[in-house]
PDB file of N, CA and C in Angstrom:
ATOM      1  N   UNK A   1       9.498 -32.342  -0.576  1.00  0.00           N
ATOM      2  CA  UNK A   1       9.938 -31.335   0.365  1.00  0.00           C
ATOM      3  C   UNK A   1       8.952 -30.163   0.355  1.00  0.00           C
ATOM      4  N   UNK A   2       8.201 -29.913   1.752  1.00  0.00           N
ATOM      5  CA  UNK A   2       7.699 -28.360   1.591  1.00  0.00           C
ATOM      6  C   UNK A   2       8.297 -27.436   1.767  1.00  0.00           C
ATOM      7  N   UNK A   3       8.045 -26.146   1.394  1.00  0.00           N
ATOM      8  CA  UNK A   3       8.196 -24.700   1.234  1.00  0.00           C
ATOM      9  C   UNK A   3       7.766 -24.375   3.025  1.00  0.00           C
ATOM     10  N   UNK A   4       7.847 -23.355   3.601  1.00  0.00           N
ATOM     11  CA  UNK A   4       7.736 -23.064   4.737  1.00  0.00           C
ATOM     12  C   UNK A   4       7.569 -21.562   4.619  1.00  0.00           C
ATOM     13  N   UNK A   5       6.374 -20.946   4.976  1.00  0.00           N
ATOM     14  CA  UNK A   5       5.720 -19.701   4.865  1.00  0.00           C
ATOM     15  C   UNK A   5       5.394 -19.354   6.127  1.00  0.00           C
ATOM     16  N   UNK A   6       5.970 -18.093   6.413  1.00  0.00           N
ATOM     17  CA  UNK A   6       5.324 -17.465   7.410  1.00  0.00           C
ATOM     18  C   UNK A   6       3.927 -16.447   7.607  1.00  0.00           C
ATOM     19  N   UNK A   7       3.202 -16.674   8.231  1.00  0.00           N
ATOM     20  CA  UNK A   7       1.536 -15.530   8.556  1.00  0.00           C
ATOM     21  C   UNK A   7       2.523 -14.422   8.687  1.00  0.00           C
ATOM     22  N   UNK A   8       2.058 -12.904   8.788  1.00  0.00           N
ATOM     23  CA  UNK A   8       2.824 -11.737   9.294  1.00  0.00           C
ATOM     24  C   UNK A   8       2.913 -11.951  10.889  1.00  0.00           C
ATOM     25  N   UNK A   9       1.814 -11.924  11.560  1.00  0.00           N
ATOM     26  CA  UNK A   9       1.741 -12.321  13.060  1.00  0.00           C
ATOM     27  C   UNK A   9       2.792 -13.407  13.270  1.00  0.00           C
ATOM     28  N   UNK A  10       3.012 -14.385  12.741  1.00  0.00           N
ATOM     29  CA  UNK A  10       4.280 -15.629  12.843  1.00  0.00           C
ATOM     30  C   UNK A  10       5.402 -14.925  12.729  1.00  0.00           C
ATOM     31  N   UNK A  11       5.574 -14.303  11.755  1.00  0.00           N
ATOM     32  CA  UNK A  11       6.872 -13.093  12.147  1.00  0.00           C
ATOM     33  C   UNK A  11       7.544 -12.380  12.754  1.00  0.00           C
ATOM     34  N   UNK A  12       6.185 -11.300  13.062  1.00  0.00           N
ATOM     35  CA  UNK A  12       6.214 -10.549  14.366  1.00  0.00           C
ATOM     36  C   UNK A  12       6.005 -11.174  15.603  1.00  0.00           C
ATOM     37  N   UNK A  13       5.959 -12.326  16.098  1.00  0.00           N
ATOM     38  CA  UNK A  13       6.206 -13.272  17.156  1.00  0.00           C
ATOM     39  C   UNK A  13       7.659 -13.300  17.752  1.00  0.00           C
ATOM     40  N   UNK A  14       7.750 -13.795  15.893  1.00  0.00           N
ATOM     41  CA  UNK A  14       8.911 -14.356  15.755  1.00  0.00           C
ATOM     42  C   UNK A  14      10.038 -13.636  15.942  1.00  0.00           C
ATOM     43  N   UNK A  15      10.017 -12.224  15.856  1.00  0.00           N
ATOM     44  CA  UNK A  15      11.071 -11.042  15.714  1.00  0.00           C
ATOM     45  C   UNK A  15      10.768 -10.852  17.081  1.00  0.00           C
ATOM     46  N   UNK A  16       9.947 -10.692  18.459  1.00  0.00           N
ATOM     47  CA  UNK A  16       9.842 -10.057  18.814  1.00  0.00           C
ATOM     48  C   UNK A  16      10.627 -11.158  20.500  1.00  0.00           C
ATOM     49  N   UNK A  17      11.313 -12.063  20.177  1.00  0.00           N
ATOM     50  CA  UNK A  17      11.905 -13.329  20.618  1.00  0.00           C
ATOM     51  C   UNK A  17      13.162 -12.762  20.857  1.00  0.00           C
ATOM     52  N   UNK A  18      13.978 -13.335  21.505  1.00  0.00           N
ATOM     53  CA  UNK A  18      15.080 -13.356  21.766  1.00  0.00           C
ATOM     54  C   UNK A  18      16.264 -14.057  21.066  1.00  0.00           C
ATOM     55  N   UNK A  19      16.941 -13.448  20.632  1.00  0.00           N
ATOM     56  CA  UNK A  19      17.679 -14.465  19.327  1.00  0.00           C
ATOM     57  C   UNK A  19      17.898 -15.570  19.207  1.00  0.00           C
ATOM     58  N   UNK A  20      18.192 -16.818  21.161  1.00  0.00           N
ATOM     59  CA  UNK A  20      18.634 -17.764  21.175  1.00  0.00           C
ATOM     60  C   UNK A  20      16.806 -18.608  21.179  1.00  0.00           C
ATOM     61  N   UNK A  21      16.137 -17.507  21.659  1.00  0.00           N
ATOM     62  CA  UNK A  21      14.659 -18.678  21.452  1.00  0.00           C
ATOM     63  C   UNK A  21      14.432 -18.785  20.116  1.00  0.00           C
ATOM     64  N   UNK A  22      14.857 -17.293  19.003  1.00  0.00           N
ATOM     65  CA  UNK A  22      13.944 -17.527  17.816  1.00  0.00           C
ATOM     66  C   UNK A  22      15.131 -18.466  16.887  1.00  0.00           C
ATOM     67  N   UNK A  23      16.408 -18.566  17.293  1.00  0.00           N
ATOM     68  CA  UNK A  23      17.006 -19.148  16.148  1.00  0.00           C
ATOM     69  C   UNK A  23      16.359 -21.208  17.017  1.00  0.00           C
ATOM     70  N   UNK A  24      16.292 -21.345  17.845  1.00  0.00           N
ATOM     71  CA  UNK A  24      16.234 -22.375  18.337  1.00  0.00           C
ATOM     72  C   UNK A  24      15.021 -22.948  17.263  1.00  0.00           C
ATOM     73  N   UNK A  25      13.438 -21.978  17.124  1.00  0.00           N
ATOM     74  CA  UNK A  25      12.675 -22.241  16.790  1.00  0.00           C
ATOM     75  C   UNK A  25      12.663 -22.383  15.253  1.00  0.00           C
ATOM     76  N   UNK A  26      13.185 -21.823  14.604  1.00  0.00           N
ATOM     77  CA  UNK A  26      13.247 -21.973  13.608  1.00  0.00           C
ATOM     78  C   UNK A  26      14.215 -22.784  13.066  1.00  0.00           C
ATOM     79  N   UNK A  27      15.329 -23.499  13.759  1.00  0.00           N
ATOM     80  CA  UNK A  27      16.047 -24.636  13.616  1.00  0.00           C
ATOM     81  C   UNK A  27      15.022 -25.827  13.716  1.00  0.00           C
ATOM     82  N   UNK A  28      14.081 -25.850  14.957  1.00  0.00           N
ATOM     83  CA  UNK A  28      13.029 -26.842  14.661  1.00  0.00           C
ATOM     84  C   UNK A  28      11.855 -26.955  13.727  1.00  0.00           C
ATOM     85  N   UNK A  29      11.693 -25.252  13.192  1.00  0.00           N
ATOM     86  CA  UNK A  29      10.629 -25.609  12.224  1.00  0.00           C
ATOM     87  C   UNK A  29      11.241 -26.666  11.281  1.00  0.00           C
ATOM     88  N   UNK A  30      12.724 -25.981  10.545  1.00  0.00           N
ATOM     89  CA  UNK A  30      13.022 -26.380   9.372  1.00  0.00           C
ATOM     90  C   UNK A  30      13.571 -28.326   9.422  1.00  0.00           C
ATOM     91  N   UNK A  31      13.782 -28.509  10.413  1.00  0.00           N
ATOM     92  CA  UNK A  31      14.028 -29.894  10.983  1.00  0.00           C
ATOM     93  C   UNK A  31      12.992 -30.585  10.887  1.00  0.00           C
ATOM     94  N   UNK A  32      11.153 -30.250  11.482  1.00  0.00           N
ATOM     95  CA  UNK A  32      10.506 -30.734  11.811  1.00  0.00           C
ATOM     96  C   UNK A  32       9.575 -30.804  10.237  1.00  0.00           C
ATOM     97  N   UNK A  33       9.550 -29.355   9.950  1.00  0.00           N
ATOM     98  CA  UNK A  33       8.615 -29.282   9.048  1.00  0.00           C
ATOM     99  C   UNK A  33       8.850 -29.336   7.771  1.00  0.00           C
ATOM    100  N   UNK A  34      10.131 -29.462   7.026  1.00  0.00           N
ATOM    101  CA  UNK A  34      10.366 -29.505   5.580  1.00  0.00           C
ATOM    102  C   UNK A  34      10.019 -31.169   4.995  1.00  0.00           C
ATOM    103  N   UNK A  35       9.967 -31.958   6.037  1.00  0.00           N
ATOM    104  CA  UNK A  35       9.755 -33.102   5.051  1.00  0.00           C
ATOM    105  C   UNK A  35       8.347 -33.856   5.514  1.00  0.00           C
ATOM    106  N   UNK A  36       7.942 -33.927   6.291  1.00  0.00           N
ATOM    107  CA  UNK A  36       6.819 -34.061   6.821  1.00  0.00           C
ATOM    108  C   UNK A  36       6.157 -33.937   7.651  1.00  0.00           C
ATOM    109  N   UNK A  37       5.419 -32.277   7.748  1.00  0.00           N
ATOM    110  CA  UNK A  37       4.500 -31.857   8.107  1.00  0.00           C
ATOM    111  C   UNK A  37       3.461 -32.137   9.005  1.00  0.00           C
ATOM    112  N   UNK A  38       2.881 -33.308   8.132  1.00  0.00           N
ATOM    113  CA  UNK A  38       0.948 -33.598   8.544  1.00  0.00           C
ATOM    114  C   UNK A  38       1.351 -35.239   8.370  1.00  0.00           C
ATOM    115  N   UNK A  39       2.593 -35.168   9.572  1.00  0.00           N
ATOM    116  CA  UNK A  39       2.326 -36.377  10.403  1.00  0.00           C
ATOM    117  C   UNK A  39       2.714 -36.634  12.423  1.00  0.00           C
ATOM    118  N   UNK A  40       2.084 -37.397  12.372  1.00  0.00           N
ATOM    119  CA  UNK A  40       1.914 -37.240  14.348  1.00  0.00           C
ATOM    120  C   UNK A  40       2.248 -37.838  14.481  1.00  0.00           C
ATOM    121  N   UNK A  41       3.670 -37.807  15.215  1.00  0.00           N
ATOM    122  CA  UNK A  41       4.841 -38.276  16.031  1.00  0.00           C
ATOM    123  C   UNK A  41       5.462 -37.304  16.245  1.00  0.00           C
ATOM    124  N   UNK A  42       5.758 -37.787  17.857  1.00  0.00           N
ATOM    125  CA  UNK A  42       6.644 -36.732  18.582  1.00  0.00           C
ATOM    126  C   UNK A  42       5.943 -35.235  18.823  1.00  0.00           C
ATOM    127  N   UNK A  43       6.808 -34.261  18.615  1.00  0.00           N
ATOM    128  CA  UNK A  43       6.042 -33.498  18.921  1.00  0.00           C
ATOM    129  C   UNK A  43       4.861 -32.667  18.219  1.00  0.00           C
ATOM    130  N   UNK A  44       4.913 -33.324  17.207  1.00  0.00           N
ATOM    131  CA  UNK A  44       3.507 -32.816  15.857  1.00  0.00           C
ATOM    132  C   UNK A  44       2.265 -33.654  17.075  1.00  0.00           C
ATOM    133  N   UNK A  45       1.153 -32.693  16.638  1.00  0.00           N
ATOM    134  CA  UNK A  45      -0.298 -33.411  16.936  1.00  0.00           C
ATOM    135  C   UNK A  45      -1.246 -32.165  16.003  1.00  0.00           C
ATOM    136  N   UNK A  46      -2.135 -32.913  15.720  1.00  0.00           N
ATOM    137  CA  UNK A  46      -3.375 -32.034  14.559  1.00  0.00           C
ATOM    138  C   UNK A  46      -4.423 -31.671  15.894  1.00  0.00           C
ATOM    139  N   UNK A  47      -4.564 -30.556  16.042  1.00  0.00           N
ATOM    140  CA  UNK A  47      -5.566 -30.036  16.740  1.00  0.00           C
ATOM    141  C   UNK A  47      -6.956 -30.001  15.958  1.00  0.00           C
ATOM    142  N   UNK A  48      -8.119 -30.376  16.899  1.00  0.00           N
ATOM    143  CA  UNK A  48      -9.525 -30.181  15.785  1.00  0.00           C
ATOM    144  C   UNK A  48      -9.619 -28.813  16.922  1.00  0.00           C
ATOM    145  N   UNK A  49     -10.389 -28.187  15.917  1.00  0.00           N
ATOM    146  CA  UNK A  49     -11.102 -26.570  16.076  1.00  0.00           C
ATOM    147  C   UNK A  49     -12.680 -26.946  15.929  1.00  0.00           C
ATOM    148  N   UNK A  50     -13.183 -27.925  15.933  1.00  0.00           N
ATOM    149  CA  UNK A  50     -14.482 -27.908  15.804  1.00  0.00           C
ATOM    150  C   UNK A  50     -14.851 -27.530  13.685  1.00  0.00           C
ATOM    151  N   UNK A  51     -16.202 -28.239  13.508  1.00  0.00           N
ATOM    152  CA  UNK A  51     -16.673 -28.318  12.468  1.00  0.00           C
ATOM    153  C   UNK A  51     -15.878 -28.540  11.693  1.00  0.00           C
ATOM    154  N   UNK A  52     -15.758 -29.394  11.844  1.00  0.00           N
ATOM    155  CA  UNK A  52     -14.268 -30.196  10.445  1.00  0.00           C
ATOM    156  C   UNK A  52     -13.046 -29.553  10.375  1.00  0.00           C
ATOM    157  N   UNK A  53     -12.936 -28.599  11.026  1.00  0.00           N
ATOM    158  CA  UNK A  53     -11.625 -27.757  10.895  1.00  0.00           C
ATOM    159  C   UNK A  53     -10.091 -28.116  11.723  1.00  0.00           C
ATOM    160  N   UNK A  54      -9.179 -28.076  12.011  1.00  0.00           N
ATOM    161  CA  UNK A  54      -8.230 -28.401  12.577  1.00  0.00           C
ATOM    162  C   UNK A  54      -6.714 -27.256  12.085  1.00  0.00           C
ATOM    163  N   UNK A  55      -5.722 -27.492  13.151  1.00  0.00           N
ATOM    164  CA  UNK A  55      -4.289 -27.027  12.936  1.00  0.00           C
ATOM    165  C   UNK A  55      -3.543 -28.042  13.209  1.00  0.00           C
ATOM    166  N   UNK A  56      -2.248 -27.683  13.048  1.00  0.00           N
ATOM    167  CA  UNK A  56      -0.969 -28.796  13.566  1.00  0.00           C
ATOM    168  C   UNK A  56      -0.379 -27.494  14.329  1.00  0.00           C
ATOM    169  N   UNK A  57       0.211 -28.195  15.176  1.00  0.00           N
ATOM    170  CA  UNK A  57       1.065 -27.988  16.466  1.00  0.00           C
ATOM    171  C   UNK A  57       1.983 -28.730  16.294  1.00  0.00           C
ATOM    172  N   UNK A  58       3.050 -27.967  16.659  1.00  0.00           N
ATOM    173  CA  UNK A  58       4.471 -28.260  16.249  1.00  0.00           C
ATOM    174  C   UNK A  58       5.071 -27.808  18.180  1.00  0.00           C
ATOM    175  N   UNK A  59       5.552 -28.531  19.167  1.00  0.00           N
ATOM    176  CA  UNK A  59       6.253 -28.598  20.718  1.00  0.00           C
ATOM    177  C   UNK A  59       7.639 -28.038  20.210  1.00  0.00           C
ATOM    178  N   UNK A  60       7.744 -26.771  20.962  1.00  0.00           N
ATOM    179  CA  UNK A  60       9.512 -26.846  21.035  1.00  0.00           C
ATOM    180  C   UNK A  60       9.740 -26.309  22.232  1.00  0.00           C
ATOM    181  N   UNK A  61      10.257 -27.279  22.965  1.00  0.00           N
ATOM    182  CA  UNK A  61      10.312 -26.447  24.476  1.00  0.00           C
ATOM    183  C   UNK A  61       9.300 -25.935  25.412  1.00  0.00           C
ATOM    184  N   UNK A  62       9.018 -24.685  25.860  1.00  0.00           N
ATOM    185  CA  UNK A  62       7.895 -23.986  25.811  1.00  0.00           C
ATOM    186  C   UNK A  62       7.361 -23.291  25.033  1.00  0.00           C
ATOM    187  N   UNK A  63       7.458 -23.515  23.793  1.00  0.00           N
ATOM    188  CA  UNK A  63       6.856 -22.974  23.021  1.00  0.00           C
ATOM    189  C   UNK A  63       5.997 -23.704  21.757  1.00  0.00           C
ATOM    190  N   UNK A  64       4.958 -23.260  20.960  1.00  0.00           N
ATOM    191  CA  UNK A  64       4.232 -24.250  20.386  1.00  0.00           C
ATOM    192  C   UNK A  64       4.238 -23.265  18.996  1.00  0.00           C
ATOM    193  N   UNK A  65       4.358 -23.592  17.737  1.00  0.00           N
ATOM    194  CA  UNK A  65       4.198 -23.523  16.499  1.00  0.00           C
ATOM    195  C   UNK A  65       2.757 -23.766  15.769  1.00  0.00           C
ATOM    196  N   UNK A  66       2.080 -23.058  15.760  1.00  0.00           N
ATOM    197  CA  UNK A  66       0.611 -23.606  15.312  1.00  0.00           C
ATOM    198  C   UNK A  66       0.814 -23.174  13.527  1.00  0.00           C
ATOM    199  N   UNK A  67       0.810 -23.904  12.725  1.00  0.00           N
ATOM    200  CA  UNK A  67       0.874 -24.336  11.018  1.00  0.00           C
ATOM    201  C   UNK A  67      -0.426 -24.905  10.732  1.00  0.00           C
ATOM    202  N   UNK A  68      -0.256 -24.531   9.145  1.00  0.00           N
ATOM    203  CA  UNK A  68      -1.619 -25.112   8.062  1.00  0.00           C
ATOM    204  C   UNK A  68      -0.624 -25.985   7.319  1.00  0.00           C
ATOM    205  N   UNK A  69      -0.910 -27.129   6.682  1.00  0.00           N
ATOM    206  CA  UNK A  69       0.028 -27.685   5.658  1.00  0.00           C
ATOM    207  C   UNK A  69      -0.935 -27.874   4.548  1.00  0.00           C
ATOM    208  N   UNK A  70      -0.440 -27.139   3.665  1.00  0.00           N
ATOM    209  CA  UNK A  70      -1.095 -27.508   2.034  1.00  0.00           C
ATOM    210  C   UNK A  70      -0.526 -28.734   1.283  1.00  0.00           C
ATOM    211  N   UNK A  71      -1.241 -29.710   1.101  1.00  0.00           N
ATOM    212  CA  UNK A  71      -0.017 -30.731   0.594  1.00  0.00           C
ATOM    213  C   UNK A  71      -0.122 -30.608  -1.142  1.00  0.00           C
ATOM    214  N   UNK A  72      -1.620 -30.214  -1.738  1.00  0.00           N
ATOM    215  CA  UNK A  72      -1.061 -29.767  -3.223  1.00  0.00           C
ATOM    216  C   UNK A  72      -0.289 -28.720  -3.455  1.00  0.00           C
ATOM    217  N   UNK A  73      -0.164 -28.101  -2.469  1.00  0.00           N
ATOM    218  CA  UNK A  73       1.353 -27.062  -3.196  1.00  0.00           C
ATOM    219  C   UNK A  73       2.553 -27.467  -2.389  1.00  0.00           C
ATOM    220  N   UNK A  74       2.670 -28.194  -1.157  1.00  0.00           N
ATOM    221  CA  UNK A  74       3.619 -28.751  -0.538  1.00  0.00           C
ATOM    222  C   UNK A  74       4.011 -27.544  -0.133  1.00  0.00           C
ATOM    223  N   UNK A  75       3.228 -26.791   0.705  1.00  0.00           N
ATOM    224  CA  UNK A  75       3.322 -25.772   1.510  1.00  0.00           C
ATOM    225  C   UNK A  75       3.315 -25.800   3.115  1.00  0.00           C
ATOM    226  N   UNK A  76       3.925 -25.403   4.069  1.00  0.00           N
ATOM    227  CA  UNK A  76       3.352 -25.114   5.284  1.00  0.00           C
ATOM    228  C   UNK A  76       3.095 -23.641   5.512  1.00  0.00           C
ATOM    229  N   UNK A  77       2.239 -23.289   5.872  1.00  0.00           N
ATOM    230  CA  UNK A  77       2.410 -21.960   6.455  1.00  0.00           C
ATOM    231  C   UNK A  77       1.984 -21.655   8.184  1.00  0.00           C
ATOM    232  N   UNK A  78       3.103 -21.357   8.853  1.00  0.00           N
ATOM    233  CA  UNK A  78       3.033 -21.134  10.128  1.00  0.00           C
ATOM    234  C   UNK A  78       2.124 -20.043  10.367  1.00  0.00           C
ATOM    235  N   UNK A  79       1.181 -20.273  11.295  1.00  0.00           N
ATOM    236  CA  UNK A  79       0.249 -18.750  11.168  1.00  0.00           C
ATOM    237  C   UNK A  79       0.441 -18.377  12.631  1.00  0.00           C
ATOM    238  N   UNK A  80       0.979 -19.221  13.632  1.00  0.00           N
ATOM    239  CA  UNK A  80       1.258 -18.465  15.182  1.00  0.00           C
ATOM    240  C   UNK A  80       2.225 -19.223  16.102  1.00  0.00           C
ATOM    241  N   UNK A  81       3.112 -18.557  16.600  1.00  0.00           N
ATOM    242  CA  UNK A  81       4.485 -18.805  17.366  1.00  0.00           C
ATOM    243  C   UNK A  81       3.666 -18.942  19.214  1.00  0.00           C
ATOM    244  N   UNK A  82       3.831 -19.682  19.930  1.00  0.00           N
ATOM    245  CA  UNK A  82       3.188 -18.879  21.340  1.00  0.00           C
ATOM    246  C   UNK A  82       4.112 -19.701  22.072  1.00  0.00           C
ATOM    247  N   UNK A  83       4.069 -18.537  23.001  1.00  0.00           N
ATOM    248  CA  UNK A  83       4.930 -19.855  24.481  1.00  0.00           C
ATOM    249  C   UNK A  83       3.462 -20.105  25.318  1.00  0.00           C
ATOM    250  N   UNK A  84       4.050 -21.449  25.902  1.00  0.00           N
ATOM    251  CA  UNK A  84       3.128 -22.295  26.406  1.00  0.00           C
ATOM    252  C   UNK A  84       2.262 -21.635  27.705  1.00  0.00           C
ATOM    253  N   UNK A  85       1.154 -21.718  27.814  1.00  0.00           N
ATOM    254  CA  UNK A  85       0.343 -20.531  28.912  1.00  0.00           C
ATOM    255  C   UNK A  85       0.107 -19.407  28.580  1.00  0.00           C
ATOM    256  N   UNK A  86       0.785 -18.769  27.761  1.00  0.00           N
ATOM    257  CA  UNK A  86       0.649 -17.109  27.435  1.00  0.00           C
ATOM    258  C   UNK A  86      -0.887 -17.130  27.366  1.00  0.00           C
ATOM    259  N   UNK A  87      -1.075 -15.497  28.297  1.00  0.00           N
ATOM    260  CA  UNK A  87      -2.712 -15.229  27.812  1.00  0.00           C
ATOM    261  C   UNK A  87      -2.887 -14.526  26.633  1.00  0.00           C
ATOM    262  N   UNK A  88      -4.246 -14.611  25.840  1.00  0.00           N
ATOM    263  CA  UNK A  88      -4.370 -14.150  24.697  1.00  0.00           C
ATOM    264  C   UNK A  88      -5.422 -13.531  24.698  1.00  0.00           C
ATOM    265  N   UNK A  89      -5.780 -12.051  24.585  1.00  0.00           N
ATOM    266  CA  UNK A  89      -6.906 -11.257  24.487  1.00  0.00           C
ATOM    267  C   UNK A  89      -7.902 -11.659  23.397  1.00  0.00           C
ATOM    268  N   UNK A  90      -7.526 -11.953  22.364  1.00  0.00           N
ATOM    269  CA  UNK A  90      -8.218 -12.522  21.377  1.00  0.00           C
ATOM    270  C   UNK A  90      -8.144 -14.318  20.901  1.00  0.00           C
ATOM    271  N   UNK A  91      -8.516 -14.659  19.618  1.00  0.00           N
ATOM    272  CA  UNK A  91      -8.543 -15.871  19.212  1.00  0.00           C
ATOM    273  C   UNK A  91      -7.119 -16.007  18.533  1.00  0.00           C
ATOM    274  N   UNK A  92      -6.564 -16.619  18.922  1.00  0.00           N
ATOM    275  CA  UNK A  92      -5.526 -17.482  17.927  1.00  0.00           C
ATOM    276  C   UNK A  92      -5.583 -17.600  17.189  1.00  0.00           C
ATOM    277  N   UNK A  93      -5.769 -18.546  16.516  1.00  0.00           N
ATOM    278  CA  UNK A  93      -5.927 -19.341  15.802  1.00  0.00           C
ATOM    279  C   UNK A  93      -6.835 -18.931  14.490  1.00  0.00           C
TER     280      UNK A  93
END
């Protein structure tokens, strides 16, 4: 079983939601992400970022969950909440 960590920005996303989107989302983290993470099915897919690097994406609705999964500490840590299209002045990720 992993642990499930939030970035501060994943937080403040997350707080800044509407109660029925953020409890929705976090009913799917803990559904999706406590037992396995860093696997693709459904709505998980591993994004590459270029030069060996990558995230997981986690679909809920319109909205997307972007996570790191540590598997020697059996960690996830969510580092960004977004609804789908939103523009972003800076990098994500």
């Amino acid at each position: 079983m992993y642990e499930v960590f939030y970035q501060p920005e994943a937080a403040a996303e997350l707080n800044d939601l509407r109660a029925f989107n953020r409890m929705r989302l976090l009913d799917a983290i803990a559904k999706n992400l406590k037992d396995s993470p860093a696997t693709v099915r459904g709505k998980k897919k591993r994004l590459d970022l270029g030069d060996g690097n990558f995230i997981w994406q986690l679909r809920v609705d319109d909205y997307r969950v972007f996570y790191d999964v540590l598997e020697m500490e059996h960690r996830v840590i969510v580092r960004h909440i977004r609804r789908k299209g939103r523009k972003s002045t800076g990098e994500i990720l």
